[in-house]
Protein backbone atom coordinates (compact mmCIF):
# COMPACT_ATOMS: atom_id res chain seq x y z
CA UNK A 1 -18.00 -16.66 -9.26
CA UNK A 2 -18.75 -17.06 -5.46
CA UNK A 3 -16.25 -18.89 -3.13
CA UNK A 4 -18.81 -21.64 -3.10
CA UNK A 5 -17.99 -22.01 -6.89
CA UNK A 6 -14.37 -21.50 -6.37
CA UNK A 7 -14.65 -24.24 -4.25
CA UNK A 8 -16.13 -26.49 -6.39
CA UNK A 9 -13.77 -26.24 -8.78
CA UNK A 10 -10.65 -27.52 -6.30
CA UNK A 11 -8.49 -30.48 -7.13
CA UNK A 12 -9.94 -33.52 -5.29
CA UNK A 13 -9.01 -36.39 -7.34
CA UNK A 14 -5.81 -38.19 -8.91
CA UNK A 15 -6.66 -37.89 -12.83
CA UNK A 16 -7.22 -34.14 -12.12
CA UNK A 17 -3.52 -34.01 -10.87
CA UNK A 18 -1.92 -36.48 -13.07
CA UNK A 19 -2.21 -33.34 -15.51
CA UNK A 20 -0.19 -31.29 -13.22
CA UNK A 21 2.69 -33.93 -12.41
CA UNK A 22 2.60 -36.03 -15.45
CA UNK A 23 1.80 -39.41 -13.66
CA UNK A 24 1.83 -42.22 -15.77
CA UNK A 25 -1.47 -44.85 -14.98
CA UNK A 26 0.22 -47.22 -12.45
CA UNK A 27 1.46 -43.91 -10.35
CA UNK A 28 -2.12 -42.59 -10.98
CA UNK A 29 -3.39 -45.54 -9.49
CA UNK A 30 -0.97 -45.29 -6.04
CA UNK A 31 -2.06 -42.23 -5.89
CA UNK A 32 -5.66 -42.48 -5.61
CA UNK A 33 -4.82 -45.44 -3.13
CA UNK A 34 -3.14 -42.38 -0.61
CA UNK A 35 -6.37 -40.61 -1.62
CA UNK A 36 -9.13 -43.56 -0.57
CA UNK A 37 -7.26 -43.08 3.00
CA UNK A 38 -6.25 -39.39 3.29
CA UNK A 39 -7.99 -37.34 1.06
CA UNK A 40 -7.12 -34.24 -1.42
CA UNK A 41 -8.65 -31.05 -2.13
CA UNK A 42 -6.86 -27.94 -3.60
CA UNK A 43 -8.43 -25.25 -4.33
CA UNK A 44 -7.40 -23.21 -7.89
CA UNK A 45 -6.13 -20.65 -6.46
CA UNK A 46 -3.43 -22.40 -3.95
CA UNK A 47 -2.83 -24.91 -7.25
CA UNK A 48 -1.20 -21.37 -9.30
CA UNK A 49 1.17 -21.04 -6.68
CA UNK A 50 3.24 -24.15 -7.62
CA UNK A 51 6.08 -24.26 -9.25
CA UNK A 52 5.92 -26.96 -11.34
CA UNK A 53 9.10 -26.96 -12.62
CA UNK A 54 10.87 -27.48 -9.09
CA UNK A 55 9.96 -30.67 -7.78
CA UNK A 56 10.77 -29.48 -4.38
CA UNK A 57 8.50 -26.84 -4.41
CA UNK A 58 7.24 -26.23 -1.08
CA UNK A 59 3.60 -25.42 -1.64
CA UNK A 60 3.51 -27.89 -3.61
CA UNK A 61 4.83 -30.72 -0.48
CA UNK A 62 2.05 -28.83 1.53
CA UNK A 63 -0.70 -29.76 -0.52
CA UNK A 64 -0.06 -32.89 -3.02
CA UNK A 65 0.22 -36.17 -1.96
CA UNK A 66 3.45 -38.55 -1.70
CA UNK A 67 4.02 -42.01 -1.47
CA UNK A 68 5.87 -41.38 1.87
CA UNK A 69 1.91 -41.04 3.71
CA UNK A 70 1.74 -44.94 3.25
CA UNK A 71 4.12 -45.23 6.00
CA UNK A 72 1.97 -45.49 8.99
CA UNK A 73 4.41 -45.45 11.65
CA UNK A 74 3.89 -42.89 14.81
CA UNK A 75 -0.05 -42.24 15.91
CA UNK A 76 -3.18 -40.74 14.77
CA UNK A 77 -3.64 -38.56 18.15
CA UNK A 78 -0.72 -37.59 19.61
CA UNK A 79 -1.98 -34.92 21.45
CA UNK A 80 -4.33 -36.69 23.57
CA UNK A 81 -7.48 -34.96 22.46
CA UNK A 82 -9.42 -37.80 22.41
CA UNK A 83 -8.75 -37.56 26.36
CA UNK A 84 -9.59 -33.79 26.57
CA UNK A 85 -12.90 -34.78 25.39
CA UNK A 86 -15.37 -33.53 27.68
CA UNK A 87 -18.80 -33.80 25.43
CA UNK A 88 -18.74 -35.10 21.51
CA UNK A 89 -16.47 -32.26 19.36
CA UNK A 90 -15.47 -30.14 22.59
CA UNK A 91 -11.66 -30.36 24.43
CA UNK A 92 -11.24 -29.24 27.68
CA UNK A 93 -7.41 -29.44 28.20
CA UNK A 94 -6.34 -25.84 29.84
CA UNK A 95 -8.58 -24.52 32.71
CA UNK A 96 -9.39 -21.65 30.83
CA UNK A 97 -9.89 -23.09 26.95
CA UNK A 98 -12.15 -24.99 25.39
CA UNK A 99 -11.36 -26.45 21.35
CA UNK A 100 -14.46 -26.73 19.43
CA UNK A 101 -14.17 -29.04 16.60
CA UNK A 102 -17.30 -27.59 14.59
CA UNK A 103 -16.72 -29.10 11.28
CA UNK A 104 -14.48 -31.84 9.94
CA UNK A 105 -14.19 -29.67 6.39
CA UNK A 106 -10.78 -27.77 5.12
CA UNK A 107 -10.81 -25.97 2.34
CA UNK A 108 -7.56 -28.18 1.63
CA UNK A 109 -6.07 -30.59 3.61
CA UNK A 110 -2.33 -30.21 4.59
CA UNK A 111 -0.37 -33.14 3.48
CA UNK A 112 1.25 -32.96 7.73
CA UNK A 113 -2.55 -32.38 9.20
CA UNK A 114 -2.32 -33.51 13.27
CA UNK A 115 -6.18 -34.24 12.34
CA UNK A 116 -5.58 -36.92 9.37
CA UNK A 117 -7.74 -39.43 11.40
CA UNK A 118 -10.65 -37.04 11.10
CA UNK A 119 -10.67 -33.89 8.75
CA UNK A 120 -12.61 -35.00 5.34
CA UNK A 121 -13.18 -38.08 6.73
CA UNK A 122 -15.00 -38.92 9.75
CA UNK A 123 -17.97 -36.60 12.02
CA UNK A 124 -17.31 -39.23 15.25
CA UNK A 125 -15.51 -36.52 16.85
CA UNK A 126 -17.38 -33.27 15.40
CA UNK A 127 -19.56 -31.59 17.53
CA UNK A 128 -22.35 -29.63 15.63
CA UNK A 129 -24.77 -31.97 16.66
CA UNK A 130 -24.25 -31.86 19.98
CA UNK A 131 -24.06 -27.73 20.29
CA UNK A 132 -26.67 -27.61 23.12
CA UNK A 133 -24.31 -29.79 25.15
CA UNK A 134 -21.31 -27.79 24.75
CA UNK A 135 -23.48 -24.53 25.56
CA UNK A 136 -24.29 -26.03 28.66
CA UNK A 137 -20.91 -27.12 29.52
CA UNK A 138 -19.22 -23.83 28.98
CA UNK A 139 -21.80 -22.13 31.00
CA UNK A 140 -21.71 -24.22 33.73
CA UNK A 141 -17.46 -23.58 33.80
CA UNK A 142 -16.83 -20.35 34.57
CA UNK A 143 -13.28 -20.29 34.73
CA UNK A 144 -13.73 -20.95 30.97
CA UNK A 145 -12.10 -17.59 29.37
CA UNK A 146 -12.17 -18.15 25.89
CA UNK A 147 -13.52 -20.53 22.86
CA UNK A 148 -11.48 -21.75 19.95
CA UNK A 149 -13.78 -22.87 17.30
CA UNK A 150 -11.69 -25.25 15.07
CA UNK A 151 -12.36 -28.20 12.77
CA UNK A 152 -11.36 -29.06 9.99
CA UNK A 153 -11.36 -25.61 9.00
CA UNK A 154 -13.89 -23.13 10.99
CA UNK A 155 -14.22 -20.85 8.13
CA UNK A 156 -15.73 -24.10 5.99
CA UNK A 157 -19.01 -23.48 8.49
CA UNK A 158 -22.04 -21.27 6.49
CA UNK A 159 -22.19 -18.00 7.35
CA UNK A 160 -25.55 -19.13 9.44
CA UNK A 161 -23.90 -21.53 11.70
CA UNK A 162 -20.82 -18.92 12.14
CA UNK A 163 -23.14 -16.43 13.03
CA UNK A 164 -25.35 -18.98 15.05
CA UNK A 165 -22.32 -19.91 17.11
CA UNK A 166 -21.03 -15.92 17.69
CA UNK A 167 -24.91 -15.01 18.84
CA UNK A 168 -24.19 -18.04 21.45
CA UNK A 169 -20.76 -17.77 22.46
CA UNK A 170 -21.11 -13.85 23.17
CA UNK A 171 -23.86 -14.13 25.41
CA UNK A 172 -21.77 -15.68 27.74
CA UNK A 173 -20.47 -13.50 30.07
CA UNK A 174 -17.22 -15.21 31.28
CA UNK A 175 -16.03 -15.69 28.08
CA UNK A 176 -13.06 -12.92 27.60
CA UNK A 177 -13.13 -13.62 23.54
CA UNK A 178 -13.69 -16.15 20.70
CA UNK A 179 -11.00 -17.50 18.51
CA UNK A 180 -11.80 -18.95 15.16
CA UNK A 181 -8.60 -21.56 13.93
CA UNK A 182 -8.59 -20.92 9.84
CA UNK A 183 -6.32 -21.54 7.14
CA UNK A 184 -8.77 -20.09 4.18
CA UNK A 185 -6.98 -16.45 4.32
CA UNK A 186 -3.80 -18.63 3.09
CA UNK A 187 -5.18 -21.32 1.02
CA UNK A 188 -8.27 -19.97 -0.48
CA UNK A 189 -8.71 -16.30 0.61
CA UNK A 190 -11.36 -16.16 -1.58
CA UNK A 191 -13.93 -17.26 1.32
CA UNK A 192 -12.96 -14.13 2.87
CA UNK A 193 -12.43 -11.63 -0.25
CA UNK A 194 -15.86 -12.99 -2.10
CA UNK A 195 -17.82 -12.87 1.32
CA UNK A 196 -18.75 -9.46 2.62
CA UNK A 197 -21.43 -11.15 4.58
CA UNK A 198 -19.18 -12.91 6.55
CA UNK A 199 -17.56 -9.41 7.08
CA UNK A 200 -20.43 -7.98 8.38
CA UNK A 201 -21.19 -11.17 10.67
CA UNK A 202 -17.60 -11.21 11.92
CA UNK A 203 -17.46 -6.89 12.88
CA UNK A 204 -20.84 -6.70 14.72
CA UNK A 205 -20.04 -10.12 17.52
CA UNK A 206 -16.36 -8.63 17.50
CA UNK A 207 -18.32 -5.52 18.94
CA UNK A 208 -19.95 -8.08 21.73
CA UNK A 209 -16.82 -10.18 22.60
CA UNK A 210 -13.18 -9.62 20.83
CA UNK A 211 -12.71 -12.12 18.49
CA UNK A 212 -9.25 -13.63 17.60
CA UNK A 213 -8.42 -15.20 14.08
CA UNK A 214 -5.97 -17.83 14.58
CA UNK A 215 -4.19 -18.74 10.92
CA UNK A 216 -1.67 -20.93 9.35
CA UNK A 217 0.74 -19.41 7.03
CA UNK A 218 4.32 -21.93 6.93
CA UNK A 219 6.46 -20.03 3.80
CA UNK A 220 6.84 -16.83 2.39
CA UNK A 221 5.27 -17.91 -0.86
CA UNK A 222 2.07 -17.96 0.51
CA UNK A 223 1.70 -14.66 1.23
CA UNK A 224 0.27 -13.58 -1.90
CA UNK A 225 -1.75 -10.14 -2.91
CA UNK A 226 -4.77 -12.17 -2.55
CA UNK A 227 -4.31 -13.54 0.80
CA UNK A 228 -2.57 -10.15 1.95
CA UNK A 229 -6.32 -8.80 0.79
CA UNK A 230 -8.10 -11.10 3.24
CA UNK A 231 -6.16 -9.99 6.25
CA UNK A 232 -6.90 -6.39 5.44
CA UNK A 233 -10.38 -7.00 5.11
CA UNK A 234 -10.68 -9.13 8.43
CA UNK A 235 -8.71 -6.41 9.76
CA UNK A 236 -10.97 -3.76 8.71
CA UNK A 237 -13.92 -5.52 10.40
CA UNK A 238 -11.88 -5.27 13.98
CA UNK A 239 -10.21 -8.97 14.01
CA UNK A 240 -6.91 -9.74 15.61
CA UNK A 241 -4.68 -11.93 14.03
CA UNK A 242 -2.34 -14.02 14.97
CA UNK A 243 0.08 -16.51 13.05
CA UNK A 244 0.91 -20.70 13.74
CA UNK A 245 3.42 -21.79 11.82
CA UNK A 246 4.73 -25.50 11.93
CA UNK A 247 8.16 -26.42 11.23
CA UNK A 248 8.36 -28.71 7.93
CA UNK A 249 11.23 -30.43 6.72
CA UNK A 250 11.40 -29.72 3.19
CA UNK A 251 9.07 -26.52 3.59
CA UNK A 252 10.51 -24.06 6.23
CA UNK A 253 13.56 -25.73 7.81
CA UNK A 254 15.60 -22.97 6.75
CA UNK A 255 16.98 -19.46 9.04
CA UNK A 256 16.31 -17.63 6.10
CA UNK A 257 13.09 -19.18 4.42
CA UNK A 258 11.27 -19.17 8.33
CA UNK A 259 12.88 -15.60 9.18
CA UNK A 260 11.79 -13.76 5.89
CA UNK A 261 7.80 -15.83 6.85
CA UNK A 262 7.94 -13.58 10.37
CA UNK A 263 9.26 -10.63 8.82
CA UNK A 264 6.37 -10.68 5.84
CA UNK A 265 3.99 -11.35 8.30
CA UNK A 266 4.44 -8.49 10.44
CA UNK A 267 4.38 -6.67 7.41
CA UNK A 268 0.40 -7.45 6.64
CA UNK A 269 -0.17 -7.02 10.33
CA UNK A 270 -0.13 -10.62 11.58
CA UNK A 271 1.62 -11.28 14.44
CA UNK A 272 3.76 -14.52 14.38
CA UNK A 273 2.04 -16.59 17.88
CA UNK A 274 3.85 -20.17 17.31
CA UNK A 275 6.39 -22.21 15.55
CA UNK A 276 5.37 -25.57 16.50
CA UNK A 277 7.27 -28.58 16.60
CA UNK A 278 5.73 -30.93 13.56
CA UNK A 279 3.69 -34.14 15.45
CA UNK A 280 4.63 -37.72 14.59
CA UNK A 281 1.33 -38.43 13.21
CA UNK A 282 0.97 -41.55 11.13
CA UNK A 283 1.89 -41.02 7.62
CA UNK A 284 2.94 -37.37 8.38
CA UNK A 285 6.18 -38.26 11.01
CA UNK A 286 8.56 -39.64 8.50
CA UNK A 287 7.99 -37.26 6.44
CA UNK A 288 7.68 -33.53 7.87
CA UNK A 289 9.43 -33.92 11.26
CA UNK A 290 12.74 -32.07 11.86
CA UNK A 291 15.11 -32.93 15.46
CA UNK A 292 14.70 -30.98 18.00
CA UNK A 293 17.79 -29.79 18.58
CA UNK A 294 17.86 -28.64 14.53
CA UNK A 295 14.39 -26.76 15.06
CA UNK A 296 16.19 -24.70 17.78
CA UNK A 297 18.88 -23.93 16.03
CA UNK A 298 16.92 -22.29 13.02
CA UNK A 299 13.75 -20.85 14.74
CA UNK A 300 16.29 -19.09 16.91
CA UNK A 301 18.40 -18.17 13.75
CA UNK A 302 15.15 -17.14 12.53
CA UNK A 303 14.32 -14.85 15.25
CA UNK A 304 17.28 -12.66 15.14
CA UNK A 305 16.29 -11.37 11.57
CA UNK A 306 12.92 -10.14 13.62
CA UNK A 307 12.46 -6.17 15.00
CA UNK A 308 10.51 -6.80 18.59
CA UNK A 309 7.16 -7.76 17.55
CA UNK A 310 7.99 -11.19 15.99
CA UNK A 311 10.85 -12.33 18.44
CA UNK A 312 7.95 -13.37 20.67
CA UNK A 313 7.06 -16.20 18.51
CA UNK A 314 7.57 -19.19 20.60
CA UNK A 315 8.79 -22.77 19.77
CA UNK A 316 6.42 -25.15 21.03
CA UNK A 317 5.78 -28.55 21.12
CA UNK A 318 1.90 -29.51 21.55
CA UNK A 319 2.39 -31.98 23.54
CA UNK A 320 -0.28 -34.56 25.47
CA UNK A 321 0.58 -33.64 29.14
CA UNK A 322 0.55 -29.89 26.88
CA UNK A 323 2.24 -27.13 25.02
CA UNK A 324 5.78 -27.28 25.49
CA UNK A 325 7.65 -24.74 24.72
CA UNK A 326 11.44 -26.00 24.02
CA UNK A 327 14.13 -23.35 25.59
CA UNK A 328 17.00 -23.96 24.12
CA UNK A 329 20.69 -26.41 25.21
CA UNK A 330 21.47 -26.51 28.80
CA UNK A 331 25.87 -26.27 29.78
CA UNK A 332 25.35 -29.99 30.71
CA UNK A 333 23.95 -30.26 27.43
CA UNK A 334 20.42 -31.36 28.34
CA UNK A 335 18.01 -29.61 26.52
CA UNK A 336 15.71 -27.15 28.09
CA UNK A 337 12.14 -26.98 28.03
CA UNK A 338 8.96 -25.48 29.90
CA UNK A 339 5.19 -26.06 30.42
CA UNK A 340 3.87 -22.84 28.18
CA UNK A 341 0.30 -24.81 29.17
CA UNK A 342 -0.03 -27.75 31.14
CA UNK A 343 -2.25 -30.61 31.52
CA UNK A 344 -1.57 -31.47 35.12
CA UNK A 345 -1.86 -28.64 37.53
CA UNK A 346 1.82 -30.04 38.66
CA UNK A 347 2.93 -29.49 35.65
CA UNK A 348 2.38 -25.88 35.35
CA UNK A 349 5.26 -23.43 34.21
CA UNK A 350 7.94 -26.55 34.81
CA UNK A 351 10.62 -26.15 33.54
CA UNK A 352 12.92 -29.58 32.90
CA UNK A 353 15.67 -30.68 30.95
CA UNK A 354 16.48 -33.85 28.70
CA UNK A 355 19.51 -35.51 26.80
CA UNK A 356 17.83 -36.40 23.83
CA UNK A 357 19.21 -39.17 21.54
CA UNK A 358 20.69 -38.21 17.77
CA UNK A 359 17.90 -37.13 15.32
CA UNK A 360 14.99 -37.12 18.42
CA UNK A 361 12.16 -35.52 17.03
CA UNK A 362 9.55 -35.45 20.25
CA UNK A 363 9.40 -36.25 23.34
């Protein structure tokens, strides 16, 4: 079978899962009500790695939905990208980035996706349309260093369009590199392992401008033979790889469960980038979120199982004024926390402190 096959054959619909989770027909029905809103797609292969016997299984909280989505409280853009918006599907937050949503298709979509208001859903904010535009823009901003092509998922693209938007990216010469945002190598590595073409694509623009693959892996469990395959073959074709993680209750709000995730990592070659503070995202916030102050405590825990390369993972909360990285309790017991990347140009590298109330969960 190709990955286009695999992919057909995902999970998208509640009396596929009721199988899986023995739903009787009235929780079948609530069900498909979460999916009319937010919807589902798993592919086969992410569906083995459940434990079905454990009904806290974590892959299985990453990828099926619960009741808990129907609360709507907290917001569907809490990062302000809507303001970053500088032409249809391109974000120009940080002097020298640019986020370009090309595609509002995931293989599967996260149960705690920042992008619930879009992904699967709606192409108001998705800028293949408008790809002459955001040429323009980037050339005419030459402090521009770099390109994150995002989505959705950017590996969901065709091999054409991929390819289409390499050939255009790497002509320009102030870009330093190109960074493609992915989950596939985790969720459905077969998109990589079934795809030599996209192989051969991918090695010969990494030999006209270094290109970056950003991915998503949040628990050990996930790193699997298969998906340990797709990093090796991305690898082989001269991609760098890098690792966000984002802290889930119920998922990887554990020392040991988050420090054994960096230590695999490094293993396959991956280097851990950031840990990032879960957003309070409507139906997403009362669910996934974890205190601050907790999400210290256990990425730092977490760190000190890690040999050099993965103790410069960074806690970070992706803020709208930007990505804040939290520091740690101050004597007065404020906590700590710094402008990694800032909005404002008066914000930049500010560091600040805050008492923040019982259970606080952003800022």
């Amino acid at each position: 079978m190709t990955w286009q096959q695999d992919l057909r054959e995902s999970i998208t619909t509640a009396d596929e899962l009721k199988e899986y989770l023995k739903l009787n027909t009235n929780d079948t029905h609530k069900l498909q009500d979460i999916l009319n809103h937010f919807p589902m797609a798993i592919p086969r292969y992410y569906l083995s790695l459940i434990d079905w016997d454990n009904p806290d299984d974590p892959i299985l909280k990453m990828c099926v939905p619960s009741i808990q989505e129907t609360n709507l409280d907290g917001a569907f853009d809490t990062s302000g990208e809507a303001s970053n918006t500088v032409v249809p599907g391109l974000q120009h937050k940080y002097k020298c980035t640019t986020l370009f949503l090309s595609t509002n298709q995931c293989a599967m979509y996260c149960r705690y996706c920042f992008r619930k208001r879009l992904v699967g859903i709606s192409e108001k904010e998705i800028g293949y349309k408008y790809f002459d535009k955001i040429l323009d823009y980037i050339n005419s901003h030459s402090e521009i260093s770099n390109v994150l092509i995002s989505g959705g998922d950017s590996f969901m693209n065709s091999n054409q369009t991929i390819e289409h938007y390499l050939k255009s990216f790497s002509e320009i010469k102030h870009l330093d590199c190109i960074r493609f945002g992915t989950r596939t190598p985790v969720s459905f590595p077969a998109r990589i392992t079934k795809d030599p073409e996209l192989l051969k694509i991918l090695k010969t623009y990494n030999n006209k401008k270094q290109i970056f693959i950003v991915t998503h892996y949040n628990h050990p469990n996930e790193i699997t033979e298969e998906s340990s395959l797709a990093i090796k073959l991305l690898q082989q074709a001269g991609m760098q790889i890098l690792n966000q993680t984002v802290l889930l209750k119920g998922v990887n709000n554990d020392p040991e469960v988050l420090g054994t995730l960096l230590k695999r990592l490094t293993t396959i070659g991956v280097i851990p980038y950031y840990t990032f503070q879960c957003r309070p995202v409507s139906g997403v916030k009362n669910q996934f979120q974890v205190p601050i102050d907790q999400g210290y405590q256990i990425v730092e825990a977490a760190k000190q199982m890690q040999n050099g390369i993965a103790k410069s993972v960074r806690y970070i909360m992706s803020h709208e004024n930007g990505k804040i990285e939290i520091l740690g309790p101050a004597n007065d017991g404020d906590m700590l926390f710094k402008y990694h990347q800032a909005k404002s140009p008066n914000d930049t590298s500010r560091i600040f402190g805050k008492k923040l109330a019982d259970g606080q969960c952003w800022l």
